[in-house]
N, C-alpha and C. Protein backbone atom coordinates (compact mmCIF):
# COMPACT_ATOMS: atom_id res chain seq x y z
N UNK A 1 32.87 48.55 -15.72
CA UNK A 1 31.80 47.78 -16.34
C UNK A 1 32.08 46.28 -16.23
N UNK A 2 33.67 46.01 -16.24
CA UNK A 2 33.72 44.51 -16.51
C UNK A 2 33.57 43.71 -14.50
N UNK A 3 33.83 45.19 -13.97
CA UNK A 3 33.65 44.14 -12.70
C UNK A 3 32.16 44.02 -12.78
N UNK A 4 31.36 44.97 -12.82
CA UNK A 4 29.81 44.83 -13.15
C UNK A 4 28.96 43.43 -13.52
N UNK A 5 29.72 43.61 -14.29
CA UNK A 5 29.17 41.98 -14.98
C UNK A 5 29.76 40.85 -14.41
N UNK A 6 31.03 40.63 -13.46
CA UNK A 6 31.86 39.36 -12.69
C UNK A 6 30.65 39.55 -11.53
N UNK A 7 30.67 40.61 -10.89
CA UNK A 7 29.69 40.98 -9.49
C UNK A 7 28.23 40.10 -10.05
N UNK A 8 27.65 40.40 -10.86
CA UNK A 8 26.21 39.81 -11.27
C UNK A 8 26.55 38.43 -11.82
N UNK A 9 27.24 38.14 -12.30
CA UNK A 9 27.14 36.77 -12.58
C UNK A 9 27.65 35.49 -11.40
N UNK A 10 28.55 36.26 -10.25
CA UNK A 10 28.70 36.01 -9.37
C UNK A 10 27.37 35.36 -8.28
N UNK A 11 26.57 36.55 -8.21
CA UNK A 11 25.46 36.59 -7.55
C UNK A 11 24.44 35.69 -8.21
N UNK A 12 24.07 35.77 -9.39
CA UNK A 12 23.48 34.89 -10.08
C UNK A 12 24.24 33.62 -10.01
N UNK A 13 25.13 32.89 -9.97
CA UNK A 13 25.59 31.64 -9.94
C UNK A 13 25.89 31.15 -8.40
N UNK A 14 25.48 32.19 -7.62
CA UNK A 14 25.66 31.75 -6.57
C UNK A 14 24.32 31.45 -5.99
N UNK A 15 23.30 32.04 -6.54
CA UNK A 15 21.81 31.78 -6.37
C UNK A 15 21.78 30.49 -6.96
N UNK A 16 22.08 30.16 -7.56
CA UNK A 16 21.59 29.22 -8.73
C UNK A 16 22.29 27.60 -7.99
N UNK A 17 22.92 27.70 -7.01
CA UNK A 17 23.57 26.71 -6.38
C UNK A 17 22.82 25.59 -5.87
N UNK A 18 21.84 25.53 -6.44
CA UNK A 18 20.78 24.10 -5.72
C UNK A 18 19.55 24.65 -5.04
N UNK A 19 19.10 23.61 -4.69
CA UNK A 19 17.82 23.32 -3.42
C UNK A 19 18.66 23.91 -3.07
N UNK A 20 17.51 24.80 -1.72
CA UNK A 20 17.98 24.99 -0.23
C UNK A 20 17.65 23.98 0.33
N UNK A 21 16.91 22.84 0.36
CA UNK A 21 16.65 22.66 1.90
C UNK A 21 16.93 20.41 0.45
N UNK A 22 17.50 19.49 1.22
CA UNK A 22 17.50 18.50 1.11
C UNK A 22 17.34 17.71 2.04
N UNK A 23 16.53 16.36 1.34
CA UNK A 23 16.05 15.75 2.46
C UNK A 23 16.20 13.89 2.59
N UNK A 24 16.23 13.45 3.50
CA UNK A 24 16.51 11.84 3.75
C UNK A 24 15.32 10.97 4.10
N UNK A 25 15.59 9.92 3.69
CA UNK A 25 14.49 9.39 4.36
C UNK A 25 15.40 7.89 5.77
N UNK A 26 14.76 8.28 6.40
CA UNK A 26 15.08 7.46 7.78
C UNK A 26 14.40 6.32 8.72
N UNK A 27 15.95 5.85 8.98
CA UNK A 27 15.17 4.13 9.77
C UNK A 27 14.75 4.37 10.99
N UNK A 28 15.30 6.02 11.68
CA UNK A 28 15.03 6.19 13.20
C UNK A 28 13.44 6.50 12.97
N UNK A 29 12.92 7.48 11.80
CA UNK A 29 11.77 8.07 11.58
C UNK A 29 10.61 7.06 11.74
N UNK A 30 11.06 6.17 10.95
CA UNK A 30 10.23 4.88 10.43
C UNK A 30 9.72 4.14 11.97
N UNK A 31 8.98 3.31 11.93
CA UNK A 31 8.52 2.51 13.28
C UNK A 31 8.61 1.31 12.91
N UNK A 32 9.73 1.04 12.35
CA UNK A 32 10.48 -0.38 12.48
C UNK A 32 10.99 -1.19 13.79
N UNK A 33 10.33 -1.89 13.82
CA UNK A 33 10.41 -2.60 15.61
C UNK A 33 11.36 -3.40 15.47
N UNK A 34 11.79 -3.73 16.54
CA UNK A 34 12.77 -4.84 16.47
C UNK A 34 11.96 -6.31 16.82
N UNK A 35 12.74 -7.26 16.25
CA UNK A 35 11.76 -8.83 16.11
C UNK A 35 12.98 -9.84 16.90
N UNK A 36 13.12 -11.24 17.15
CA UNK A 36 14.06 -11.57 17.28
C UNK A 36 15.30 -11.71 16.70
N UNK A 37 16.37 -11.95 17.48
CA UNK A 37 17.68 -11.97 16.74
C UNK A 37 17.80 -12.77 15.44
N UNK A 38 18.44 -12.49 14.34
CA UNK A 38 18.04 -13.45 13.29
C UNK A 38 19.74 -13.43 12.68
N UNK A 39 20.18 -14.51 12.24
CA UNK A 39 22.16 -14.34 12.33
C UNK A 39 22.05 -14.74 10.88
N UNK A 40 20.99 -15.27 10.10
CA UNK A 40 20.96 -15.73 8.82
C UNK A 40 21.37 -14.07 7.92
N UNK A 41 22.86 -14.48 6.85
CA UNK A 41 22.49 -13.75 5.63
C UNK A 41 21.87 -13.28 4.85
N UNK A 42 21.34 -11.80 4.90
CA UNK A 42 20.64 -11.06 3.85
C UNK A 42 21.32 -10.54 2.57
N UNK A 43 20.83 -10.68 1.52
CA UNK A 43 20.62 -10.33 0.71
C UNK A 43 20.20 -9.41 0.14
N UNK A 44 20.70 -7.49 -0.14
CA UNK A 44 19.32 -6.98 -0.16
C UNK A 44 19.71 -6.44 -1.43
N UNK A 45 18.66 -6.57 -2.64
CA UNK A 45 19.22 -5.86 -3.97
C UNK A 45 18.89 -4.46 -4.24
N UNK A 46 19.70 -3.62 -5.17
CA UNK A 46 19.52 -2.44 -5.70
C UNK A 46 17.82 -2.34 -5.35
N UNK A 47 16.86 -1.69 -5.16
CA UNK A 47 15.64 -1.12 -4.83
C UNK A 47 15.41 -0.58 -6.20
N UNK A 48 14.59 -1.27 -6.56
CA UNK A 48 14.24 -0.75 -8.70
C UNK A 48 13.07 0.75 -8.21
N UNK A 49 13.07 1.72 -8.88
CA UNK A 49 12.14 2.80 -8.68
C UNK A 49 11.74 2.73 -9.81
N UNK A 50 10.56 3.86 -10.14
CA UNK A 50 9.88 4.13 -11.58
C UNK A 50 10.30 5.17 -12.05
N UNK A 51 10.42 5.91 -13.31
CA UNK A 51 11.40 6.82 -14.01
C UNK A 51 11.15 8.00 -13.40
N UNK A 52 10.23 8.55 -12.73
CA UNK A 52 10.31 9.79 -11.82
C UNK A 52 10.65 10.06 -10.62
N UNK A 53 11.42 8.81 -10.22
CA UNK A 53 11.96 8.93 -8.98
C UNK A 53 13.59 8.29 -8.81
N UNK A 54 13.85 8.44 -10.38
CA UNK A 54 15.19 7.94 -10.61
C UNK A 54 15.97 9.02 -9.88
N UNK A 55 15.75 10.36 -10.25
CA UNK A 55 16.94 11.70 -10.10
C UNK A 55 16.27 11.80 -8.81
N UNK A 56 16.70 12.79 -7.79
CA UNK A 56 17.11 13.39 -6.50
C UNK A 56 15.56 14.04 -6.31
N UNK A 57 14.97 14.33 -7.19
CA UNK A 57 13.54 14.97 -6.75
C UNK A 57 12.56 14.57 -6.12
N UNK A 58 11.93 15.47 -5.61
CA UNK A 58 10.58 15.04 -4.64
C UNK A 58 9.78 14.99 -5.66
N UNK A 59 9.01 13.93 -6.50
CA UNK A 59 7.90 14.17 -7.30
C UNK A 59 6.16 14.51 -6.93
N UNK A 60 5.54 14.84 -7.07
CA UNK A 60 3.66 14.52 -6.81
C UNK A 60 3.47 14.53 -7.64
N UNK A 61 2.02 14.10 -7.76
CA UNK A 61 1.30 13.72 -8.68
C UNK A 61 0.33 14.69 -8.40
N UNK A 62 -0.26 15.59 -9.51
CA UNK A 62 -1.48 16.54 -9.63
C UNK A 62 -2.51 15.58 -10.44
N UNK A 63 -3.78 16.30 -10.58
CA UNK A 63 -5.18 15.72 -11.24
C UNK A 63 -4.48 15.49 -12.67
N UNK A 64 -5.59 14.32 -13.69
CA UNK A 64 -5.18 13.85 -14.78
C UNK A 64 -3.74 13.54 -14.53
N UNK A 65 -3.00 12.83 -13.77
CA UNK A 65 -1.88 12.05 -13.76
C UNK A 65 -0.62 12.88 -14.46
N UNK A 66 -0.43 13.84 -14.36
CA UNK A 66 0.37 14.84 -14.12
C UNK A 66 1.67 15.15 -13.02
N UNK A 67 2.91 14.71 -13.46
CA UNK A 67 4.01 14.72 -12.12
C UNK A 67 4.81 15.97 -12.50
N UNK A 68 4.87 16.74 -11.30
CA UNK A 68 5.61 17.81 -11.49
C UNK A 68 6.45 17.48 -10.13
N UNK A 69 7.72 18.39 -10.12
CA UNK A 69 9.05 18.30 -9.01
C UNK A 69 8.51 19.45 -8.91
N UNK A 70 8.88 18.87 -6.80
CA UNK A 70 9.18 20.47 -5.90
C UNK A 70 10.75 20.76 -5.91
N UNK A 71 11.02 21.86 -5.51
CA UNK A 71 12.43 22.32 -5.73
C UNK A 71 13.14 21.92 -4.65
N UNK A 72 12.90 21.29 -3.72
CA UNK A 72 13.24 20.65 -2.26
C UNK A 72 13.51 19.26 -3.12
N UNK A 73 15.24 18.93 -2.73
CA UNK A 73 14.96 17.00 -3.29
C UNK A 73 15.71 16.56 -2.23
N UNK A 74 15.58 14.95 -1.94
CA UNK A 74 16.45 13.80 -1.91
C UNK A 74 18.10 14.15 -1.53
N UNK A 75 18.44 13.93 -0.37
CA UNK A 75 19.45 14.69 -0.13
C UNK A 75 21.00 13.33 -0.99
N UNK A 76 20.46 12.06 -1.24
CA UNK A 76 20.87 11.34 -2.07
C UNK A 76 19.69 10.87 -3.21
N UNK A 77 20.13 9.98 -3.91
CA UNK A 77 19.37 9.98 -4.83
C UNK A 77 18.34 8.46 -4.50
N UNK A 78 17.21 8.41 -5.25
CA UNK A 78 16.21 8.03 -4.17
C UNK A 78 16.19 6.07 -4.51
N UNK A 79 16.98 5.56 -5.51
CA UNK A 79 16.54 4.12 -5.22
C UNK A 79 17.80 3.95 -4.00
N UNK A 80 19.36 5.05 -4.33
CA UNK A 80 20.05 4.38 -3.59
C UNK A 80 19.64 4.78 -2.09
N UNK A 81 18.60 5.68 -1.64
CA UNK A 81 18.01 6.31 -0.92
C UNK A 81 18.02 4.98 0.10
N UNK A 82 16.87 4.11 -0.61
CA UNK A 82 15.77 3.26 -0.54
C UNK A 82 16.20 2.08 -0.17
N UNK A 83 17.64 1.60 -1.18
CA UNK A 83 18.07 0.49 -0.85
C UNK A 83 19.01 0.57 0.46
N UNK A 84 19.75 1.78 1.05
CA UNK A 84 20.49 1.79 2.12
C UNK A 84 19.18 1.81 3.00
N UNK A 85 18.25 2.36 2.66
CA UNK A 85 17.51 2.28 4.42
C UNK A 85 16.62 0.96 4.78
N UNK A 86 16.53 0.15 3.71
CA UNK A 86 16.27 -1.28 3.98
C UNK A 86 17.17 -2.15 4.17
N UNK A 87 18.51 -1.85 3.96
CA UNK A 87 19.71 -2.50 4.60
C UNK A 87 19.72 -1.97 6.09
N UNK A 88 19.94 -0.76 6.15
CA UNK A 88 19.96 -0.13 7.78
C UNK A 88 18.72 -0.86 9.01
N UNK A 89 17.43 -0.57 8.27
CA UNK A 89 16.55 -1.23 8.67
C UNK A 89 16.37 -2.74 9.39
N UNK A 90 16.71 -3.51 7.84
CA UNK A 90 16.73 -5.08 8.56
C UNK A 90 18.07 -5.33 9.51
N UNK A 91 18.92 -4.51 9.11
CA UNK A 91 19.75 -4.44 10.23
C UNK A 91 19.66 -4.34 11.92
N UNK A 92 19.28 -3.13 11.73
CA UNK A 92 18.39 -2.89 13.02
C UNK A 92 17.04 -3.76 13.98
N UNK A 93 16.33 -4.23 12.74
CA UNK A 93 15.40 -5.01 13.05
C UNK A 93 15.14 -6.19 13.49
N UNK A 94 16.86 -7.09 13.20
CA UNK A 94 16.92 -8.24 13.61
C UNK A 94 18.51 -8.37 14.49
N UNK A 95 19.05 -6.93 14.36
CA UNK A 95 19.70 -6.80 15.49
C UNK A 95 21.17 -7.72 14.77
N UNK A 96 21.24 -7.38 13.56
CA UNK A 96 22.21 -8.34 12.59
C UNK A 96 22.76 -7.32 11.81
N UNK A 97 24.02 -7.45 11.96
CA UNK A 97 25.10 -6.79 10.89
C UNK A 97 25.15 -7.74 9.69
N UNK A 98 24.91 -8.99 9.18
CA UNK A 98 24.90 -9.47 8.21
C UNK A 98 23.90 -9.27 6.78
N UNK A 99 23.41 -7.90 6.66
CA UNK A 99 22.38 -7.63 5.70
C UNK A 99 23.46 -6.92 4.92
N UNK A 100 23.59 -7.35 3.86
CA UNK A 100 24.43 -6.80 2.57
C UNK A 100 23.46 -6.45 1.13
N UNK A 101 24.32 -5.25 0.49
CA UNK A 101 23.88 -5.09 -0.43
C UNK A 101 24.41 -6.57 -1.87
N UNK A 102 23.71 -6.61 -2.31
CA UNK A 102 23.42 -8.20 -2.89
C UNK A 102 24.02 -7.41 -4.35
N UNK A 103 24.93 -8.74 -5.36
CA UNK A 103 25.46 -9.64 -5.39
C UNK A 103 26.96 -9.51 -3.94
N UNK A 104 27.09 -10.46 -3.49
CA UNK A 104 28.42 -10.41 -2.43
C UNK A 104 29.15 -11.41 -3.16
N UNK A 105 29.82 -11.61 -1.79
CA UNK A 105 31.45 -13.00 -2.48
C UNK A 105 30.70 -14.37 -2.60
N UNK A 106 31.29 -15.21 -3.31
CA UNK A 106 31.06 -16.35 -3.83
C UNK A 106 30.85 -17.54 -2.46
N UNK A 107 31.81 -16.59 -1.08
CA UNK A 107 32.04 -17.48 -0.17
C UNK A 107 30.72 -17.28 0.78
N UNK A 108 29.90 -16.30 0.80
CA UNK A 108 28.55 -16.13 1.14
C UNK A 108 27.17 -16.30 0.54
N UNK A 109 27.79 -17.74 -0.35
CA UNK A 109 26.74 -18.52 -0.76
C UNK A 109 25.46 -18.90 -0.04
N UNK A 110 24.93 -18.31 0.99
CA UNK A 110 23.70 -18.59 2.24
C UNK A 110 22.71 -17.68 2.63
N UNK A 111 22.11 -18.20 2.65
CA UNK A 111 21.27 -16.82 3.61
C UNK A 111 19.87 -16.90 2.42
N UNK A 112 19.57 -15.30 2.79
CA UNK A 112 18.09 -15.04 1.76
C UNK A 112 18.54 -13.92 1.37
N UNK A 113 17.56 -13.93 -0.01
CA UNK A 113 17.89 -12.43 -0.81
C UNK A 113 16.71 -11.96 -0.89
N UNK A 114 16.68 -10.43 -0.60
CA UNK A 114 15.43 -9.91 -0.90
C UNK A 114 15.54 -8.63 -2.26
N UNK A 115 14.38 -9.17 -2.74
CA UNK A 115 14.36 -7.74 -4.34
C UNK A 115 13.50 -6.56 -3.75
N UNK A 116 13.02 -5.86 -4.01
CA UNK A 116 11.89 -5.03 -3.99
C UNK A 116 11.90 -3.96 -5.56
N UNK A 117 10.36 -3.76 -6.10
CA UNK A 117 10.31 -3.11 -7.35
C UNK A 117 9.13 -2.14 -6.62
N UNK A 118 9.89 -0.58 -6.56
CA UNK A 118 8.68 0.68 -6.41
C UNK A 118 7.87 0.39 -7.94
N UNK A 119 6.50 -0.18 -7.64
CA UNK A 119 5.58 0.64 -8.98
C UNK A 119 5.39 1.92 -8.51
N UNK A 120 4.99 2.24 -7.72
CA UNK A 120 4.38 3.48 -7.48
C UNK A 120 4.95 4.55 -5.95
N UNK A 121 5.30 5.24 -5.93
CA UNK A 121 5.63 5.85 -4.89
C UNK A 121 5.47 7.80 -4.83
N UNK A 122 4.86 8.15 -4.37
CA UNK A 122 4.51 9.50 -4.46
C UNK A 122 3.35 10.30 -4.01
N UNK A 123 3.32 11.12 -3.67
CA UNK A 123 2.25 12.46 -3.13
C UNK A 123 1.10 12.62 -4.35
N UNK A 124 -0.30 12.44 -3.80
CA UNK A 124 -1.87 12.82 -4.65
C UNK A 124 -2.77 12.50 -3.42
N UNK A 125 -3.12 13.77 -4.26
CA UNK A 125 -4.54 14.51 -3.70
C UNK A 125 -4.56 13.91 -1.62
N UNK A 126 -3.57 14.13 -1.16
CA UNK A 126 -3.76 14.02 0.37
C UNK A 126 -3.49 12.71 0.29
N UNK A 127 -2.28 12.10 0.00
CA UNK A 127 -1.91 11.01 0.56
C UNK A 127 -0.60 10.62 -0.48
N UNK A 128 0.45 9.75 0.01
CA UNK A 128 1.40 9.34 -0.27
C UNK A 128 0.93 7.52 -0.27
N UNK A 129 1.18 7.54 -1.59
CA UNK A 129 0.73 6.01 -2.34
C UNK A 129 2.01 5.29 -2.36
N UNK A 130 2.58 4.39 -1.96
CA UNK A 130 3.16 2.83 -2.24
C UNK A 130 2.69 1.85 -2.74
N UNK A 131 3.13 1.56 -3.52
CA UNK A 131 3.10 -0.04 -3.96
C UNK A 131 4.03 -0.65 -4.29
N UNK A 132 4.07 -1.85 -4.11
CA UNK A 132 5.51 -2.70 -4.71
C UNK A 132 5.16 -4.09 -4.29
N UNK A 133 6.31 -4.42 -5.42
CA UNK A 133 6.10 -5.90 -5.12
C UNK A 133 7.65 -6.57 -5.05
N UNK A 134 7.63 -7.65 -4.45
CA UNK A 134 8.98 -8.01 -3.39
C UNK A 134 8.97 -9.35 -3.72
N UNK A 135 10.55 -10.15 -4.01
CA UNK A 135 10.12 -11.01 -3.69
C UNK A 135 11.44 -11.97 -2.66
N UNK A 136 11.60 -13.24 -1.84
CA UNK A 136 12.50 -13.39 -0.80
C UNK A 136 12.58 -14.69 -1.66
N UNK A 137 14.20 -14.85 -1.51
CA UNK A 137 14.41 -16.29 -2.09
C UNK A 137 15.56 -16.78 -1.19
N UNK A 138 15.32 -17.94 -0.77
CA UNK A 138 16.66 -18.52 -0.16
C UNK A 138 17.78 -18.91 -0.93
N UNK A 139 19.09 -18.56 -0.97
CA UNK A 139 19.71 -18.30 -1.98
C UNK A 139 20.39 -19.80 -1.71
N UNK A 140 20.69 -20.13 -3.06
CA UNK A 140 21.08 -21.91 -3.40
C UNK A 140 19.80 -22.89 -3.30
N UNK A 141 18.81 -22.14 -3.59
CA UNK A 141 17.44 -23.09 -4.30
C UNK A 141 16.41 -22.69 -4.75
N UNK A 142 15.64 -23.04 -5.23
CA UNK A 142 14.75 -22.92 -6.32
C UNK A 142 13.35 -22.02 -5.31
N UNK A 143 13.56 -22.23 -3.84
CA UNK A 143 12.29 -21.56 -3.20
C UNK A 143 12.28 -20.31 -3.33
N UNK A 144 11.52 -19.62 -3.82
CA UNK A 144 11.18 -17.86 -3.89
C UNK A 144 9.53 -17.50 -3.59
N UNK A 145 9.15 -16.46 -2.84
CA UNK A 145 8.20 -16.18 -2.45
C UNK A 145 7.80 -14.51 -3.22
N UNK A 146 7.01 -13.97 -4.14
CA UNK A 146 7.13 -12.92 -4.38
C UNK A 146 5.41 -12.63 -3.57
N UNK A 147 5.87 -10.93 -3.38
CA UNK A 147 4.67 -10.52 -2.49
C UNK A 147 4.26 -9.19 -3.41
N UNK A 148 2.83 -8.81 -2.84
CA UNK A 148 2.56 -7.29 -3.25
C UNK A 148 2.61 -6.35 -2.17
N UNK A 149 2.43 -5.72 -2.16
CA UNK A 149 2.34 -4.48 -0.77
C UNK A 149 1.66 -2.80 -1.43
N UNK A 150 0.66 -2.40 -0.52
CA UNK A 150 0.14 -1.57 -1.28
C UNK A 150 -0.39 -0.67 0.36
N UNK A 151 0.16 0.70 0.48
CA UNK A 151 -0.11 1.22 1.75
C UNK A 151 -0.83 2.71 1.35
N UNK A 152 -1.14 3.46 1.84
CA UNK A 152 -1.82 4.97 1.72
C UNK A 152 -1.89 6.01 2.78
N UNK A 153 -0.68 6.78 3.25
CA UNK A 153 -0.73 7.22 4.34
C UNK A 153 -0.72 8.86 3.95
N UNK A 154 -1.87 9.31 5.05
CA UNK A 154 -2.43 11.03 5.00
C UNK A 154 -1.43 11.86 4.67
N UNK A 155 -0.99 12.88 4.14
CA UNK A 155 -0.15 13.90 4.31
C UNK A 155 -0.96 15.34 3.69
N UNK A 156 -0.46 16.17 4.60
CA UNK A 156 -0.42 17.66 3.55
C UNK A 156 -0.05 17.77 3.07
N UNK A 157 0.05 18.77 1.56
CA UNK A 157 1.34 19.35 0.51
C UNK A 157 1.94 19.22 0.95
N UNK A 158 2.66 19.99 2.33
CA UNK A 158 3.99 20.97 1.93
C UNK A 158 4.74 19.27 1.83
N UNK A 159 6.09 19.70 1.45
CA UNK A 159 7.12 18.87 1.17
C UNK A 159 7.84 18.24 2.82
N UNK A 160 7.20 18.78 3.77
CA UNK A 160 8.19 18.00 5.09
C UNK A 160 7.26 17.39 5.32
N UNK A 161 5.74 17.23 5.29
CA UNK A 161 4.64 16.46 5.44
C UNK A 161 4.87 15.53 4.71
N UNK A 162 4.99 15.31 3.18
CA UNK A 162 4.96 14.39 2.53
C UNK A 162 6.31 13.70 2.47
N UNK A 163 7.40 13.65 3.08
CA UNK A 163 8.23 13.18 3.15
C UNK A 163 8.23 12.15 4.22
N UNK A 164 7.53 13.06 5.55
CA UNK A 164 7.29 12.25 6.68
C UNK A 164 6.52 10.79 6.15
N UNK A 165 5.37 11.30 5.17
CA UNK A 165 4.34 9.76 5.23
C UNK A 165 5.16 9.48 4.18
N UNK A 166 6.08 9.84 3.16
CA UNK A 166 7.03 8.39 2.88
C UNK A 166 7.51 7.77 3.55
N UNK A 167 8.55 8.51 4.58
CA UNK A 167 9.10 7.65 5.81
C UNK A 167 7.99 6.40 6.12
N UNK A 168 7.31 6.67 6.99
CA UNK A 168 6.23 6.01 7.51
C UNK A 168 5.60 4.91 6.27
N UNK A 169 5.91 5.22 4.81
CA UNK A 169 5.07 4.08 4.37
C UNK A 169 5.89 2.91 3.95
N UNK A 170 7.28 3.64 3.63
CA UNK A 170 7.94 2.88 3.52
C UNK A 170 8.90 2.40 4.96
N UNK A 171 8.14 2.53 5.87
CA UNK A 171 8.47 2.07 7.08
C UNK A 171 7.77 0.58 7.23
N UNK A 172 6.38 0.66 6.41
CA UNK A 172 5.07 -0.17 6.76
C UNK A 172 6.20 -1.25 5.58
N UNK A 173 6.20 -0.49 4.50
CA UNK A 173 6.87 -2.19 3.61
C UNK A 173 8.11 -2.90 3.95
N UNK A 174 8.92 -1.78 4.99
CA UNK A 174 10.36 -2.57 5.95
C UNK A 174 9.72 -3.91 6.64
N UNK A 175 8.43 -3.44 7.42
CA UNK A 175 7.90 -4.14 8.71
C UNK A 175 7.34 -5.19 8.42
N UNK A 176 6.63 -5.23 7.03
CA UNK A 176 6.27 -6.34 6.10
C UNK A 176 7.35 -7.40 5.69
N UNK A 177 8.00 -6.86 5.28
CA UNK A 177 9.58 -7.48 4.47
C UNK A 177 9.84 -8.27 5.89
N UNK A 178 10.14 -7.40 6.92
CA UNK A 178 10.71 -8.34 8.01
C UNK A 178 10.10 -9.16 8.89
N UNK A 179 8.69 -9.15 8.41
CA UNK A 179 7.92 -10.26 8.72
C UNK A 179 7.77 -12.06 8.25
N UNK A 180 7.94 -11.42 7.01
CA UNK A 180 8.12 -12.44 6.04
C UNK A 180 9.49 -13.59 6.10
N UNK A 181 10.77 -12.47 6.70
CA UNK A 181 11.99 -13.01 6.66
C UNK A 181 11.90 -14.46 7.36
C-alpha cells in the first residue's frame, strides 16, 4: 500500500512539473533593420510592465476587460524578457556592443538613456495591443524627449500566433526607439 501511494504521488508531481511548452520573445523574429553604425553609449533601463505581465504568463484579455493566463508562459520572465531584447536589438541595429543595461559605472558618464513603460501589452478580440510610452535623454543634461507609441497587430488565439504578433509589435516599438536615437 505504502509503495501505492509513493507510485501516485510520484506521477502526480511529476505531472504537475510546469508548462509544457515555454516561450521567448526574439530580435531574429522581430524586423528590426539595421540603420547606420552608431558608437554613442546606450543606456537601456529595466522595461516597467503592468501587474499582469509581471510573472512568466501569457496573459489575454476576454470581453468586459477580463485577463485570464494560458498555461503556455514566458520562457523568462517578461519585463526582464523585454528589457534584454531591446538591449540585443539596439545592439544589433546599430551594429554597437555599447548598449547597456542602465544604471552603469560612474566612468560611462555619456551617451543616451532610454526608459520604456508597457501600459498595455496583450491579446483581445484578434489582435495584440501595445502601448507605451518612452522617453531618450542624453545623459549629463537636462535634454529628454518622452514619446507615445501605440501599435495593433492581427493574431489568432492560439498562443504561438499571439506570441508571434508580440514579437512583431514589439519589434515596431524597437524600430521606433531606434529611430529616434
Amino acid at each position: 500500500m505504502r509503495q501505492m501511494i509513493v507510485i501516485a504521488l510520484m506521477l502526480l508531481l511529476s505531472g504537475c512539473g510546469g508548462a509544457s511548452k515555454q516561450y521567448l520573445l526574439s530580435v531574429d523574429r522581430t524586423t528590426v533593420s539595421q540603420s547606420a553604425k552608431r558608437t554613442v553609449q546606450i543606456g537601456v533601463d529595466k522595461v516597467t510592465v503592468p501587474g499582469y505581465l509581471e510573472e512568466s504568463q501569457i496573459a489575454i484579455e476576454k470581453a468586459g476587460g477580463e485577463i485570464s493566463y494560458r498555461s503556455e508562459i514566458w520562457a523568462v520572465p517578461t519585463a526582464k524578457a523585454l528589457t534584454n531584447t531591446l538591449i540585443r536589438a539596439l545592439q544589433k541595429k546599430f551594429s554597437n556592443p555599447n548598449v547597456y543595461l542602465f544604471p552603469w559605472d560612474v566612468e560611462k558618464e555619456t551617451g543616451l538613456r532610454v526608459k520604456v513603460t508597457i501600459n498595455r501589452f496583450i491579446y483581445s478580440q484578434g489582435h495584440v495591443t501595445l502601448e507605451a510610452t518612452y522617453f531618450i535623454k542624453r545623459i549629463g543634461s537636462r535634454h529628454k524627449r518622452s514619446y507615445m507609441f501605440t501599435t495593433s497587430v492581427p493574431s489568432s488565439e492560439d498562443t504561438v500566433s499571439i506570441v508571434q504578433a508580440m514579437d512583431r509589435a514589439f519589434g515596431k516599438l524597437i524600430e521606433e526607439i531606434g529611430h529616434r536615437l
